[in-house]
PDB file of N, CA and C in Angstrom:
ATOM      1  N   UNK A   1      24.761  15.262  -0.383  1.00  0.00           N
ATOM      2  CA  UNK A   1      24.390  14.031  -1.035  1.00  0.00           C
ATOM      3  C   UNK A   1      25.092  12.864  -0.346  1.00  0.00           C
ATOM      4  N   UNK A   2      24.380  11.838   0.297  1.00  0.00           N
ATOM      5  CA  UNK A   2      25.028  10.596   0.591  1.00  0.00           C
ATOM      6  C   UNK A   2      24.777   9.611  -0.083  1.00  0.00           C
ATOM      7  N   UNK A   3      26.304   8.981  -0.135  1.00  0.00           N
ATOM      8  CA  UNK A   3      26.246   8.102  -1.311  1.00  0.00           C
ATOM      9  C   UNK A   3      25.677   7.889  -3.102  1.00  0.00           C
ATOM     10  N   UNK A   4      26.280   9.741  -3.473  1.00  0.00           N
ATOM     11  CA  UNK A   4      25.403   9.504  -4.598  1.00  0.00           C
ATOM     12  C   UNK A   4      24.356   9.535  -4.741  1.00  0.00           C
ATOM     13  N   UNK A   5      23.380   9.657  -3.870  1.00  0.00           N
ATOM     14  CA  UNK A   5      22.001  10.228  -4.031  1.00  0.00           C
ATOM     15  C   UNK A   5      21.849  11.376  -4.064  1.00  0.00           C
ATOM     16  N   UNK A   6      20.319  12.039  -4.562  1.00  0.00           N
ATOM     17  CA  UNK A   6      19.979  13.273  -4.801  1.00  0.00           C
ATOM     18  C   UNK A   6      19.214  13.136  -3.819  1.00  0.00           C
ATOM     19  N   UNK A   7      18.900  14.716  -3.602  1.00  0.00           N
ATOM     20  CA  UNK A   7      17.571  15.265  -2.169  1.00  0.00           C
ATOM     21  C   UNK A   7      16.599  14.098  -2.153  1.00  0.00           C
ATOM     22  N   UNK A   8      16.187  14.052  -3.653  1.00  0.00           N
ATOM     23  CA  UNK A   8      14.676  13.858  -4.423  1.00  0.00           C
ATOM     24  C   UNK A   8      14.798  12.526  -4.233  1.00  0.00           C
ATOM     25  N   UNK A   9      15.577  11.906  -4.201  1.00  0.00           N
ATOM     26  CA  UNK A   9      15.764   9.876  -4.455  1.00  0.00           C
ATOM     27  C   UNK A   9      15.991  10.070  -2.795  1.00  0.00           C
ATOM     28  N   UNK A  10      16.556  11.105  -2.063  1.00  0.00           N
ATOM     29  CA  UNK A  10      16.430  10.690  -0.133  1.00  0.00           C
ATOM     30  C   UNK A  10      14.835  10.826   0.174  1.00  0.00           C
ATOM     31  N   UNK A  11      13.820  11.588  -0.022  1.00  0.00           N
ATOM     32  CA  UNK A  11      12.968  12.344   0.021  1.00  0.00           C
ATOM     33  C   UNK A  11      12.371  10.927  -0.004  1.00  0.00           C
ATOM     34  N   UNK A  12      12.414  10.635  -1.439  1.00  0.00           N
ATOM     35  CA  UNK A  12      11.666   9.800  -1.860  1.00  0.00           C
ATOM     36  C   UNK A  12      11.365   8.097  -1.672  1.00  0.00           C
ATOM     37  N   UNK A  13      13.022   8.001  -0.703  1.00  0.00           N
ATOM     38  CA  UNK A  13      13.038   6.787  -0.140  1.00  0.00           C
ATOM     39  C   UNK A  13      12.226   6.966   1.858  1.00  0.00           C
ATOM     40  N   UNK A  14      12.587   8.604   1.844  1.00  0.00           N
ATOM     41  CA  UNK A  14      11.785   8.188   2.805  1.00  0.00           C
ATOM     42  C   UNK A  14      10.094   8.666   3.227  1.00  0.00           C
ATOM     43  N   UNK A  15       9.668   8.796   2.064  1.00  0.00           N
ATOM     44  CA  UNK A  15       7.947   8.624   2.034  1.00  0.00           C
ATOM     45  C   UNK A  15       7.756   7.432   1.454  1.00  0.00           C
ATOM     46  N   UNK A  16       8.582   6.311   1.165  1.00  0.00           N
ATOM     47  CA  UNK A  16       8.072   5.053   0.567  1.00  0.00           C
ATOM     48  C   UNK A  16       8.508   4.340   2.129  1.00  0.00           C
ATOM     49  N   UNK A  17       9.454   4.552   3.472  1.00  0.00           N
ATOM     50  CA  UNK A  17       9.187   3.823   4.627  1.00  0.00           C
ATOM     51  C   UNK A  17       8.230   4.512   5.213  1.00  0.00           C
ATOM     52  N   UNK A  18       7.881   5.639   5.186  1.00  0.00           N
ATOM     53  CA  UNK A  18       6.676   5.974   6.368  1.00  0.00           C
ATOM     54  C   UNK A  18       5.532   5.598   5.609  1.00  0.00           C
ATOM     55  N   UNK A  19       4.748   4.969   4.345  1.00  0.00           N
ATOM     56  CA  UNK A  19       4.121   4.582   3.845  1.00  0.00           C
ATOM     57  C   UNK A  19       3.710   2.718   4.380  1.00  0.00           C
ATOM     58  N   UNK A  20       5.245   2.097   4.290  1.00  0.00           N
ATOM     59  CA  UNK A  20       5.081   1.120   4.564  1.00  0.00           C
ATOM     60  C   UNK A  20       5.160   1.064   6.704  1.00  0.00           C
ATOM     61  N   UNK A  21       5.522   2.133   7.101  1.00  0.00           N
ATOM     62  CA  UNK A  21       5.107   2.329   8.052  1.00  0.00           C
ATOM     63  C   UNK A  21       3.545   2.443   8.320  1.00  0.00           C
ATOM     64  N   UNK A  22       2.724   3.276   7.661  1.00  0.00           N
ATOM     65  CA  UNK A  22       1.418   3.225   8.215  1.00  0.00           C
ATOM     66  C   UNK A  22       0.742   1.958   7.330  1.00  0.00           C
ATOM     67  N   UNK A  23       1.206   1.416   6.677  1.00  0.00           N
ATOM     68  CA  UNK A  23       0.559   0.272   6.125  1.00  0.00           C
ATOM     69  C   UNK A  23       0.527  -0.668   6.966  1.00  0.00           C
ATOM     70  N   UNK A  24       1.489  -0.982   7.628  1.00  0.00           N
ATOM     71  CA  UNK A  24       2.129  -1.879   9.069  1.00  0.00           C
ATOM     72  C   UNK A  24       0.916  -1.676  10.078  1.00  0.00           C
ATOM     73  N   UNK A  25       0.998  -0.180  10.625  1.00  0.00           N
ATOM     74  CA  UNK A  25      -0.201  -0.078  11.540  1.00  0.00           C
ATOM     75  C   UNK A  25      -1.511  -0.087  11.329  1.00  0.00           C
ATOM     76  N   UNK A  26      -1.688   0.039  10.166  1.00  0.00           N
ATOM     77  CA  UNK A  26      -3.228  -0.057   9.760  1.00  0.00           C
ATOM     78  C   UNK A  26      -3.698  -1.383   9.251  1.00  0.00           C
ATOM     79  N   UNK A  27      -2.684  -2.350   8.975  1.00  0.00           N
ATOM     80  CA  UNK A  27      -2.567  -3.793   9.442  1.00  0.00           C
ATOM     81  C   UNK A  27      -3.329  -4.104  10.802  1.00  0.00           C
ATOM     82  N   UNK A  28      -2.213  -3.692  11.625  1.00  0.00           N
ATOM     83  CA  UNK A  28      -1.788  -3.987  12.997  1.00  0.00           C
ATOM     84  C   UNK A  28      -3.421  -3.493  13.569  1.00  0.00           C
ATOM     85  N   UNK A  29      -3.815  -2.130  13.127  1.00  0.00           N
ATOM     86  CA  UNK A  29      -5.429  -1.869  13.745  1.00  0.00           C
ATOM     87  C   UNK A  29      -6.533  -2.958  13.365  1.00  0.00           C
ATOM     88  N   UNK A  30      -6.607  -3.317  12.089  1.00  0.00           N
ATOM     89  CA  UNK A  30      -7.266  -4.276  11.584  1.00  0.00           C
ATOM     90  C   UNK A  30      -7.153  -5.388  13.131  1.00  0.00           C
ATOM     91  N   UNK A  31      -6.197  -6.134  12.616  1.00  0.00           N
ATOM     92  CA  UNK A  31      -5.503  -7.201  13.848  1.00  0.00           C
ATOM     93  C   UNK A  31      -6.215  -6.762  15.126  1.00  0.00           C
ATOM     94  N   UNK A  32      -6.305  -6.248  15.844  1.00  0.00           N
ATOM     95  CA  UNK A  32      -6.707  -5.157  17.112  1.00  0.00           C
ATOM     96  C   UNK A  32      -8.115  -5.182  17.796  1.00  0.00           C
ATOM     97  N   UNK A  33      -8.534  -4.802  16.319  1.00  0.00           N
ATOM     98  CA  UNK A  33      -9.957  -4.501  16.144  1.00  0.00           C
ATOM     99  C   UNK A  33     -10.861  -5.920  16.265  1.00  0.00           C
ATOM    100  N   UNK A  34     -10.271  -7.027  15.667  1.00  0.00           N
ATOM    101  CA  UNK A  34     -10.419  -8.080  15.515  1.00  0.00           C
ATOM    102  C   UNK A  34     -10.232  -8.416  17.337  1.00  0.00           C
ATOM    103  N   UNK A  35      -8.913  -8.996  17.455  1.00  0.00           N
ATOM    104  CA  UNK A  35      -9.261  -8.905  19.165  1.00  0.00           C
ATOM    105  C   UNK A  35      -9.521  -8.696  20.068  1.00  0.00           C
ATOM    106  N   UNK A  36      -9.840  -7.545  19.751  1.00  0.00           N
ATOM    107  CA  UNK A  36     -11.265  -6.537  20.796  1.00  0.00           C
ATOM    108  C   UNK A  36     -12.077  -7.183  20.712  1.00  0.00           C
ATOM    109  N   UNK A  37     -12.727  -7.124  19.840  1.00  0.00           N
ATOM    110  CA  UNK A  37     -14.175  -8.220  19.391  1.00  0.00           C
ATOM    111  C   UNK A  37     -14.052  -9.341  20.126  1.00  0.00           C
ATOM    112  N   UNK A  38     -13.172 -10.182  19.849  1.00  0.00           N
ATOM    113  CA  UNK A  38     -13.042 -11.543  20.544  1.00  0.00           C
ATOM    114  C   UNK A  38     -13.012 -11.279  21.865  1.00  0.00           C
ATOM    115  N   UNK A  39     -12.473 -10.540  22.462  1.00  0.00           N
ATOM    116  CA  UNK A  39     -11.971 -10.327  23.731  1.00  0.00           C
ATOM    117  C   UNK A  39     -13.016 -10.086  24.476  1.00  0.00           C
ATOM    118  N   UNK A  40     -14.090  -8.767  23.870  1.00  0.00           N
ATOM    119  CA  UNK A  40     -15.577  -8.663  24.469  1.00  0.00           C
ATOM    120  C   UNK A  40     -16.840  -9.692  24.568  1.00  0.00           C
ATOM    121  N   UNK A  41     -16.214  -9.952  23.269  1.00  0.00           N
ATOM    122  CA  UNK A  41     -17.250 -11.849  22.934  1.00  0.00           C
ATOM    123  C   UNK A  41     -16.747 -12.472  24.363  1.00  0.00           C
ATOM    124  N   UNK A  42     -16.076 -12.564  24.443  1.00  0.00           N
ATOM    125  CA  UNK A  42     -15.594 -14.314  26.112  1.00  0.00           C
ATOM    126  C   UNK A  42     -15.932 -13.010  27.277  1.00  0.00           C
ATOM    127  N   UNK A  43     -15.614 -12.052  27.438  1.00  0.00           N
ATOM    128  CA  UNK A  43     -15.980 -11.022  28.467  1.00  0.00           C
ATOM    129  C   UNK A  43     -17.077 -11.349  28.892  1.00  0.00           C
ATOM    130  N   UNK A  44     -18.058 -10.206  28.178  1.00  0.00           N
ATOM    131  CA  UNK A  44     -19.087  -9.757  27.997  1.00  0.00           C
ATOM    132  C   UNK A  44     -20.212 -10.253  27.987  1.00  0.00           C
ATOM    133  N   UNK A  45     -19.794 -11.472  26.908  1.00  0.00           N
ATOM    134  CA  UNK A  45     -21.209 -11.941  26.513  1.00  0.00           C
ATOM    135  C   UNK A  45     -21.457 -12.821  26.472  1.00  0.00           C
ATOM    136  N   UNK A  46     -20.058 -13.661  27.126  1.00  0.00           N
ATOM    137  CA  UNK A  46     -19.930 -15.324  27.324  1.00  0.00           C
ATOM    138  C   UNK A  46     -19.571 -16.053  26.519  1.00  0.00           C
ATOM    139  N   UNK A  47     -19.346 -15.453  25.287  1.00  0.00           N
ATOM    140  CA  UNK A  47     -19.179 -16.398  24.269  1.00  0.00           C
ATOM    141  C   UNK A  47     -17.967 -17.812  24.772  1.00  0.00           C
ATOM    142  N   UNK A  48     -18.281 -18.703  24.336  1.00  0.00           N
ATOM    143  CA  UNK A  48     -17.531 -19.713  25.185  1.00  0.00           C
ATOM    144  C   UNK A  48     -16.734 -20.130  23.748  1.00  0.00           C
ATOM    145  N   UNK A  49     -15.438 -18.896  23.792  1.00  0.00           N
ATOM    146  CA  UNK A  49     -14.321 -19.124  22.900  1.00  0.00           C
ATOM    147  C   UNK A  49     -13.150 -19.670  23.645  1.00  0.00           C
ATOM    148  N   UNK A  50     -12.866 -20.952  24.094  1.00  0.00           N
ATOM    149  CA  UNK A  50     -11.864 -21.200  25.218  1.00  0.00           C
ATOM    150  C   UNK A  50     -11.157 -22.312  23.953  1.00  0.00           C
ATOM    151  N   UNK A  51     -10.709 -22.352  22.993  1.00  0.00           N
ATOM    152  CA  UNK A  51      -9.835 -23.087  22.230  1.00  0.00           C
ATOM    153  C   UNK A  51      -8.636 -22.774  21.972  1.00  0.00           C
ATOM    154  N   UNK A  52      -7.163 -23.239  21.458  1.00  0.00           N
ATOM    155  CA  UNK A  52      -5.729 -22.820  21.627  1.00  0.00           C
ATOM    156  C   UNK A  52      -5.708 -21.255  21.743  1.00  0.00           C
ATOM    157  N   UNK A  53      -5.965 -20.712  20.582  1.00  0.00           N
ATOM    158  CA  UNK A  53      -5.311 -19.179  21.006  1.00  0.00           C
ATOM    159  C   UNK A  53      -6.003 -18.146  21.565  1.00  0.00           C
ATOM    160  N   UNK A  54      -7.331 -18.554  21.261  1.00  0.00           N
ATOM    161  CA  UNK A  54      -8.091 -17.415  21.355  1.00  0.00           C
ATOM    162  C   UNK A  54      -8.402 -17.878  23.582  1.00  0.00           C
ATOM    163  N   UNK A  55      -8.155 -18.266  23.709  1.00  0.00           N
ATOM    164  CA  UNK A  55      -7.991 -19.163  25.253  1.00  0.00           C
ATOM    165  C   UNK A  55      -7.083 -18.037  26.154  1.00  0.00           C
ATOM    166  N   UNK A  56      -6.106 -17.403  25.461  1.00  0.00           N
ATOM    167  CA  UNK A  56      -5.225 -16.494  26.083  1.00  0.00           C
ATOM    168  C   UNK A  56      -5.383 -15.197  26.093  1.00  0.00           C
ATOM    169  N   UNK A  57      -6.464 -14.496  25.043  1.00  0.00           N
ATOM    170  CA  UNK A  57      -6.713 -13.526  25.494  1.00  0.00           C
ATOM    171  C   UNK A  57      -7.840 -13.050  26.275  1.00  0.00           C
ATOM    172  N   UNK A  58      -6.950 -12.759  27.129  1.00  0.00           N
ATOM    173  CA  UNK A  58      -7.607 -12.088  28.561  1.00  0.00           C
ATOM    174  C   UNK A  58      -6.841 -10.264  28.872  1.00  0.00           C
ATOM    175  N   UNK A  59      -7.840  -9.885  30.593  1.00  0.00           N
ATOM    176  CA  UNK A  59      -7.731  -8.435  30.472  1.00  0.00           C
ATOM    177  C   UNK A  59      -5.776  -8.202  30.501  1.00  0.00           C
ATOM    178  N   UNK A  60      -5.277  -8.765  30.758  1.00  0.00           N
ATOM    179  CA  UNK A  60      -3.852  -8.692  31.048  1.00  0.00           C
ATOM    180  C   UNK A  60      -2.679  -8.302  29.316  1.00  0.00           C
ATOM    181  N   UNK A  61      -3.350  -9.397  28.749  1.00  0.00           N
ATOM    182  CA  UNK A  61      -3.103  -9.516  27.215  1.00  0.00           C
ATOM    183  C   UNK A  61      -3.583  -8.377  26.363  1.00  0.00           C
ATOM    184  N   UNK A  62      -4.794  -8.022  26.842  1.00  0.00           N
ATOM    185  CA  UNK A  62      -5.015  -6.916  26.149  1.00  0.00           C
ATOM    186  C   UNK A  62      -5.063  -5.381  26.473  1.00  0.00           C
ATOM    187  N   UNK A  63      -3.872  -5.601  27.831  1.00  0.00           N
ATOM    188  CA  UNK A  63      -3.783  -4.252  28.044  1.00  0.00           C
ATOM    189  C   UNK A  63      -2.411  -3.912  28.013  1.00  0.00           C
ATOM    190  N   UNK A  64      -1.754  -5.055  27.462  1.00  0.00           N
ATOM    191  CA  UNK A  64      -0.427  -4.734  26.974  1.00  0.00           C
ATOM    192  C   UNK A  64      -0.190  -4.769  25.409  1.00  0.00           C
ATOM    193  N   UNK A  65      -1.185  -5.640  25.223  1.00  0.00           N
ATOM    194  CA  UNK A  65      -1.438  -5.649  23.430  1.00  0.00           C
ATOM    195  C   UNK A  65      -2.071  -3.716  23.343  1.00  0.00           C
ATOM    196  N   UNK A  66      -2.809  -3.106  24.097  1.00  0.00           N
ATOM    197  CA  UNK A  66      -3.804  -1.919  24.191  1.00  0.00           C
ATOM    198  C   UNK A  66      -1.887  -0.767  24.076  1.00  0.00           C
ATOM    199  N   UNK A  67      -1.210  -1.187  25.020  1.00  0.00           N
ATOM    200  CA  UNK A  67       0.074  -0.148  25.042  1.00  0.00           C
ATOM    201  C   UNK A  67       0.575  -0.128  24.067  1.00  0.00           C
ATOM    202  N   UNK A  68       1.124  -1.490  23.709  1.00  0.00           N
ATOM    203  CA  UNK A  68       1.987  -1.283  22.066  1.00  0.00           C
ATOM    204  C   UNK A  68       1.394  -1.376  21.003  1.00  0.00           C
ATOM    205  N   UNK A  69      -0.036  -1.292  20.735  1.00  0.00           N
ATOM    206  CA  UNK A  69      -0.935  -0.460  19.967  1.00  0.00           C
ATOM    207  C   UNK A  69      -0.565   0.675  20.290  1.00  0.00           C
ATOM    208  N   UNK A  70      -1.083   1.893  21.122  1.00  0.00           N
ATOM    209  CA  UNK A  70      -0.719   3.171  21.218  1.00  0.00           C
ATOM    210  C   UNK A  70       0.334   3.973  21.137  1.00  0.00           C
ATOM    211  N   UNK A  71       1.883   2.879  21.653  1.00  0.00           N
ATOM    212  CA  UNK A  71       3.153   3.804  21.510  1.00  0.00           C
ATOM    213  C   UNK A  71       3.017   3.448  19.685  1.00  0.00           C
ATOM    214  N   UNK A  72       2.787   2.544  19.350  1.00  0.00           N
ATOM    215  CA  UNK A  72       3.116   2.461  17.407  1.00  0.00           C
ATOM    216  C   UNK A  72       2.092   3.409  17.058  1.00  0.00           C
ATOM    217  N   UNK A  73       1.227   4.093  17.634  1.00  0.00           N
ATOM    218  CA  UNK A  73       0.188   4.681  17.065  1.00  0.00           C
ATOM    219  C   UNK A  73       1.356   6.277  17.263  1.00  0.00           C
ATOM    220  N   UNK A  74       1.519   6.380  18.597  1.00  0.00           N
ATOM    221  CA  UNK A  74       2.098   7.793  18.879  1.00  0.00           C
ATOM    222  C   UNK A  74       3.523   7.905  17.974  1.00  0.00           C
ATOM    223  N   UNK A  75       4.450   6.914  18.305  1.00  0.00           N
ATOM    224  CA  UNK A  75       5.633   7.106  17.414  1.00  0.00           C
ATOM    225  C   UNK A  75       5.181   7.209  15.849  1.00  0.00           C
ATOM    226  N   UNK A  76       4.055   6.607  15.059  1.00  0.00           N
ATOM    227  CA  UNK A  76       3.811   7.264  13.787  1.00  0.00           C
ATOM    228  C   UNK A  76       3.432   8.521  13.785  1.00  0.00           C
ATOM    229  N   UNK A  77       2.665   8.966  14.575  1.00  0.00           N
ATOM    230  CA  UNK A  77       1.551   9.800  14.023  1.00  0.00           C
ATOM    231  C   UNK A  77       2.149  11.061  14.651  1.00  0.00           C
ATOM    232  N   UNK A  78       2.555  11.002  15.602  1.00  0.00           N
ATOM    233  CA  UNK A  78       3.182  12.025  16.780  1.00  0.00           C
ATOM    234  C   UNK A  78       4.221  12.753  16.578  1.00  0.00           C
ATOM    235  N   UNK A  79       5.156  11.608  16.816  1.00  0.00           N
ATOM    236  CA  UNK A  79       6.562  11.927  16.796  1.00  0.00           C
ATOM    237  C   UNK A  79       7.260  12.013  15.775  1.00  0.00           C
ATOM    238  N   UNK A  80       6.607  11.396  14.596  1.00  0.00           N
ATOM    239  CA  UNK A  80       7.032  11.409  13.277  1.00  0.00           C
ATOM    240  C   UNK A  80       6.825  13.019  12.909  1.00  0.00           C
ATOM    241  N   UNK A  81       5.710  13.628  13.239  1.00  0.00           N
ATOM    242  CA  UNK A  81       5.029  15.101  12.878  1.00  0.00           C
ATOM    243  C   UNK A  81       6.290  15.545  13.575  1.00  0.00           C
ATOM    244  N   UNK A  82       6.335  15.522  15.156  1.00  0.00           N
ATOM    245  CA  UNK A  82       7.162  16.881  15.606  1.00  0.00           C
ATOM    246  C   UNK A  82       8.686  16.543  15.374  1.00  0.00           C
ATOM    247  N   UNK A  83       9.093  15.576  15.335  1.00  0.00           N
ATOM    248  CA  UNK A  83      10.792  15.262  15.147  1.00  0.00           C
ATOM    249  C   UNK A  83      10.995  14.386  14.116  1.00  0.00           C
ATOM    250  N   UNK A  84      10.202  14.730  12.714  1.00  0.00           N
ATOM    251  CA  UNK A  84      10.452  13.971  11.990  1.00  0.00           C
ATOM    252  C   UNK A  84      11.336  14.507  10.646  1.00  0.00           C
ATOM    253  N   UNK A  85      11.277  14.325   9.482  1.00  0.00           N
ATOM    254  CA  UNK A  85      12.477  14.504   8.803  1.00  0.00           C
ATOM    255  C   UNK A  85      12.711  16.433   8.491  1.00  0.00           C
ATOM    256  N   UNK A  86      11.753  16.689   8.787  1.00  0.00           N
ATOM    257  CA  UNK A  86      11.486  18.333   8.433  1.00  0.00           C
ATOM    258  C   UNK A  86      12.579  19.025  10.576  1.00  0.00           C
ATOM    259  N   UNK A  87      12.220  18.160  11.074  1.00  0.00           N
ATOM    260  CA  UNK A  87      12.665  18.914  12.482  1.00  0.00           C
ATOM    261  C   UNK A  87      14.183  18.986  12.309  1.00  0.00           C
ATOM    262  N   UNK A  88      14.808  17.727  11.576  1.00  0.00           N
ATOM    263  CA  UNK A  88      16.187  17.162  11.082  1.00  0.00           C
ATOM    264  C   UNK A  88      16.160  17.842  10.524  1.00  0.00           C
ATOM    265  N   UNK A  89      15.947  18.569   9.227  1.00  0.00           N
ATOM    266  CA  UNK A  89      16.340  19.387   8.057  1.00  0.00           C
ATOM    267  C   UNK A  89      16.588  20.913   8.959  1.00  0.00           C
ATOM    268  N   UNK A  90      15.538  21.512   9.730  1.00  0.00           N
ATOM    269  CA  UNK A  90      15.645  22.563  10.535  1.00  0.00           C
ATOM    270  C   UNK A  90      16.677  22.709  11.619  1.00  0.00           C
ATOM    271  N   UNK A  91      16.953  21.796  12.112  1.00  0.00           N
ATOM    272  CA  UNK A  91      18.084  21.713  13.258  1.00  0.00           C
ATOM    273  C   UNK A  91      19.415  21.880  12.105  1.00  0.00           C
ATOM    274  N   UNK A  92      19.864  20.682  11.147  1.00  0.00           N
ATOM    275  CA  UNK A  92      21.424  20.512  10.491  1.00  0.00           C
ATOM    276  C   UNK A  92      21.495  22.455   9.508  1.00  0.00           C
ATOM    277  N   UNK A  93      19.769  22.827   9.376  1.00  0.00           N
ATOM    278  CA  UNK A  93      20.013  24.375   8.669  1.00  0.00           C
ATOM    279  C   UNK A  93      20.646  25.595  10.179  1.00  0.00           C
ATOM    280  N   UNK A  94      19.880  25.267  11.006  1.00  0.00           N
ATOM    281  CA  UNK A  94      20.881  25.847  12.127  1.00  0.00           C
ATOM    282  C   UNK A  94      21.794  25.818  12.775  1.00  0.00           C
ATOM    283  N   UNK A  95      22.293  24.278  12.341  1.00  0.00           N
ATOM    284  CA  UNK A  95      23.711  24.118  13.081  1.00  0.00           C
ATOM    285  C   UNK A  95      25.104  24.518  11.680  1.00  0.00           C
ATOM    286  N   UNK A  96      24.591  24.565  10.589  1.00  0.00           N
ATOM    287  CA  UNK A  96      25.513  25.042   9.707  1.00  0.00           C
ATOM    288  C   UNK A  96      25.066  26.601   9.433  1.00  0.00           C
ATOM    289  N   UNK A  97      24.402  27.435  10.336  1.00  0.00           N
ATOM    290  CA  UNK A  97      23.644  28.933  10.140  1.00  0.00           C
ATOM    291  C   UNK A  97      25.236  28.876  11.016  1.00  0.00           C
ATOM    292  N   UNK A  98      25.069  28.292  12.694  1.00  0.00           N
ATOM    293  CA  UNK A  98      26.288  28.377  13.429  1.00  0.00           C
ATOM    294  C   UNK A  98      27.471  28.188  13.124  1.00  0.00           C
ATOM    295  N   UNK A  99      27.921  27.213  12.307  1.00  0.00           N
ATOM    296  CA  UNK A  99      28.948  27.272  11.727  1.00  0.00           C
ATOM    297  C   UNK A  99      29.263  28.296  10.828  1.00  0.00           C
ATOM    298  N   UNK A 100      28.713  28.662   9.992  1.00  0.00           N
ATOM    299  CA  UNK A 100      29.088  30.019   9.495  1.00  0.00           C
ATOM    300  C   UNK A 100      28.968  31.205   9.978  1.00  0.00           C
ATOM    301  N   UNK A 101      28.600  31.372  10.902  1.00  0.00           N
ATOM    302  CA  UNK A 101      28.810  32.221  12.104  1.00  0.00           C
ATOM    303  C   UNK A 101      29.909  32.325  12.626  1.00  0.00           C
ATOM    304  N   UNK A 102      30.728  31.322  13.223  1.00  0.00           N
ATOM    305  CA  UNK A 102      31.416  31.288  13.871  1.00  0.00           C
ATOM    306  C   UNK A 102      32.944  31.558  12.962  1.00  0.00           C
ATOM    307  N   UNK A 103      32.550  30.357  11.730  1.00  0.00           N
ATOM    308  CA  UNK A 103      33.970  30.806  10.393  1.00  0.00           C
ATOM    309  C   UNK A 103      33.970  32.612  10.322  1.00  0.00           C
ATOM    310  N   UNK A 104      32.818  32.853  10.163  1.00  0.00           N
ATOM    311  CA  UNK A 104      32.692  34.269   9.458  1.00  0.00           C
ATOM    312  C   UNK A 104      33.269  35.295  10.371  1.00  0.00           C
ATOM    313  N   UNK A 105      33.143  34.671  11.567  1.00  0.00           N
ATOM    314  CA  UNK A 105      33.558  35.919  13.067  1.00  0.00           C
ATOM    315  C   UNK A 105      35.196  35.884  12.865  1.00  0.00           C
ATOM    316  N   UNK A 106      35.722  35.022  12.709  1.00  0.00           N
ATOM    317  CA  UNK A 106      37.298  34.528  12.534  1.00  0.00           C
ATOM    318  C   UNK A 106      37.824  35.119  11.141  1.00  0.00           C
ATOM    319  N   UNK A 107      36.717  35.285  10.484  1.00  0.00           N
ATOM    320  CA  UNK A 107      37.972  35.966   9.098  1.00  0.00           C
ATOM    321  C   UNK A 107      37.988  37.284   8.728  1.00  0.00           C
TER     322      UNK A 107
END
Protein backbone atom coordinates (compact mmCIF):
# COMPACT_ATOMS: atom_id res chain seq x y z
CA UNK A 1 0.00 0.00 0.00
CA UNK A 2 1.40 3.49 -0.86
CA UNK A 3 0.48 6.11 1.03
CA UNK A 4 -2.50 4.62 2.57
CA UNK A 5 -4.12 3.48 -0.35
CA UNK A 6 -5.73 0.20 -1.14
CA UNK A 7 -5.02 -2.07 -4.45
CA UNK A 8 -8.68 -1.04 -5.42
CA UNK A 9 -8.34 3.05 -4.95
CA UNK A 10 -4.49 2.32 -7.05
CA UNK A 11 -6.39 0.25 -9.67
CA UNK A 12 -8.86 2.62 -9.75
CA UNK A 13 -6.90 5.77 -10.06
CA UNK A 14 -5.27 4.23 -12.73
CA UNK A 15 -8.22 3.32 -15.18
CA UNK A 16 -9.56 6.88 -14.51
CA UNK A 17 -5.80 8.24 -16.31
CA UNK A 18 -5.83 5.79 -19.13
CA UNK A 19 -9.49 6.85 -19.67
CA UNK A 20 -8.60 10.41 -19.71
CA UNK A 21 -5.77 9.21 -21.75
CA UNK A 22 -7.86 7.86 -24.63
CA UNK A 23 -10.26 10.69 -24.27
CA UNK A 24 -7.15 13.01 -25.10
CA UNK A 25 -6.53 10.94 -28.28
CA UNK A 26 -9.79 10.54 -29.51
CA UNK A 27 -9.92 14.33 -29.16
CA UNK A 28 -6.68 14.62 -30.80
CA UNK A 29 -8.19 12.06 -33.88
CA UNK A 30 -11.20 14.22 -34.19
CA UNK A 31 -8.57 17.34 -34.52
CA UNK A 32 -6.61 15.17 -37.29
CA UNK A 33 -9.33 14.11 -39.14
CA UNK A 34 -10.38 17.61 -39.45
CA UNK A 35 -6.88 18.57 -40.92
CA UNK A 36 -6.66 15.97 -43.26
CA UNK A 37 -9.70 17.28 -44.80
CA UNK A 38 -8.35 20.71 -44.97
CA UNK A 39 -5.10 19.64 -46.01
CA UNK A 40 -6.63 17.54 -49.10
CA UNK A 41 -9.12 20.49 -49.75
CA UNK A 42 -5.80 23.14 -50.69
CA UNK A 43 -3.95 19.83 -52.14
CA UNK A 44 -6.14 18.19 -54.13
CA UNK A 45 -8.79 20.09 -55.06
CA UNK A 46 -7.62 23.61 -54.91
CA UNK A 47 -9.62 24.77 -52.52
CA UNK A 48 -8.14 28.26 -52.14
CA UNK A 49 -7.89 28.08 -48.17
CA UNK A 50 -4.72 30.44 -47.91
CA UNK A 51 -5.94 32.57 -44.66
CA UNK A 52 -3.84 32.81 -41.08
CA UNK A 53 -3.79 29.25 -40.01
CA UNK A 54 -5.10 27.16 -42.21
CA UNK A 55 -2.13 28.90 -44.74
CA UNK A 56 0.44 26.60 -42.85
CA UNK A 57 -0.72 23.47 -43.35
CA UNK A 58 1.24 21.93 -45.82
CA UNK A 59 2.93 18.29 -46.76
CA UNK A 60 5.77 19.03 -44.13
CA UNK A 61 3.18 19.94 -41.24
CA UNK A 62 1.36 17.12 -41.80
CA UNK A 63 3.81 14.63 -41.77
CA UNK A 64 5.02 15.53 -38.55
CA UNK A 65 1.56 16.31 -37.21
CA UNK A 66 0.97 12.31 -39.15
CA UNK A 67 4.18 11.04 -36.51
CA UNK A 68 2.95 12.40 -33.28
CA UNK A 69 -0.43 11.22 -34.15
CA UNK A 70 0.96 7.65 -34.41
CA UNK A 71 3.64 7.50 -31.53
CA UNK A 72 0.31 8.83 -29.13
CA UNK A 73 -1.60 6.26 -30.97
CA UNK A 74 1.24 3.41 -30.32
CA UNK A 75 2.23 4.53 -26.73
CA UNK A 76 -1.72 4.15 -25.86
CA UNK A 77 -2.74 1.35 -27.51
CA UNK A 78 0.60 -0.65 -27.76
CA UNK A 79 2.70 -0.13 -25.16
CA UNK A 80 0.21 0.44 -22.64
CA UNK A 81 -1.06 -3.47 -23.59
CA UNK A 82 2.53 -4.97 -23.47
CA UNK A 83 4.30 -2.92 -20.53
CA UNK A 84 1.52 -1.68 -18.94
CA UNK A 85 0.33 -1.95 -15.33
CA UNK A 86 -0.28 -5.88 -15.49
CA UNK A 87 3.66 -6.31 -17.05
CA UNK A 88 4.62 -4.13 -13.62
CA UNK A 89 2.52 -6.32 -11.40
CA UNK A 90 4.27 -9.56 -13.17
CA UNK A 91 7.84 -8.41 -13.07
CA UNK A 92 7.66 -6.80 -8.87
CA UNK A 93 5.66 -10.81 -8.45
CA UNK A 94 9.02 -12.16 -9.79
CA UNK A 95 11.38 -10.10 -8.37
CA UNK A 96 9.94 -10.79 -4.77
CA UNK A 97 9.42 -14.88 -6.11
CA UNK A 98 13.58 -14.00 -6.17
CA UNK A 99 13.82 -12.57 -3.16
CA UNK A 100 12.37 -15.28 -1.39
CA UNK A 101 14.41 -17.50 -3.02
CA UNK A 102 17.33 -16.25 -2.19
CA UNK A 103 16.16 -15.46 1.91
CA UNK A 104 14.91 -19.05 1.84
CA UNK A 105 18.39 -20.58 0.42
CA UNK A 106 20.19 -18.74 3.51
CA UNK A 107 18.03 -20.08 6.32
Amino acid sequence: MENGKTSEQIALELAKERVQRMKKFYDHSFIYIIGLGIYFAKTYLGAPLNFFPIRYINETFMWCWTFVFAIQGIKLFFIENVLGANWEKNQLKKEMERESEVTNKWE
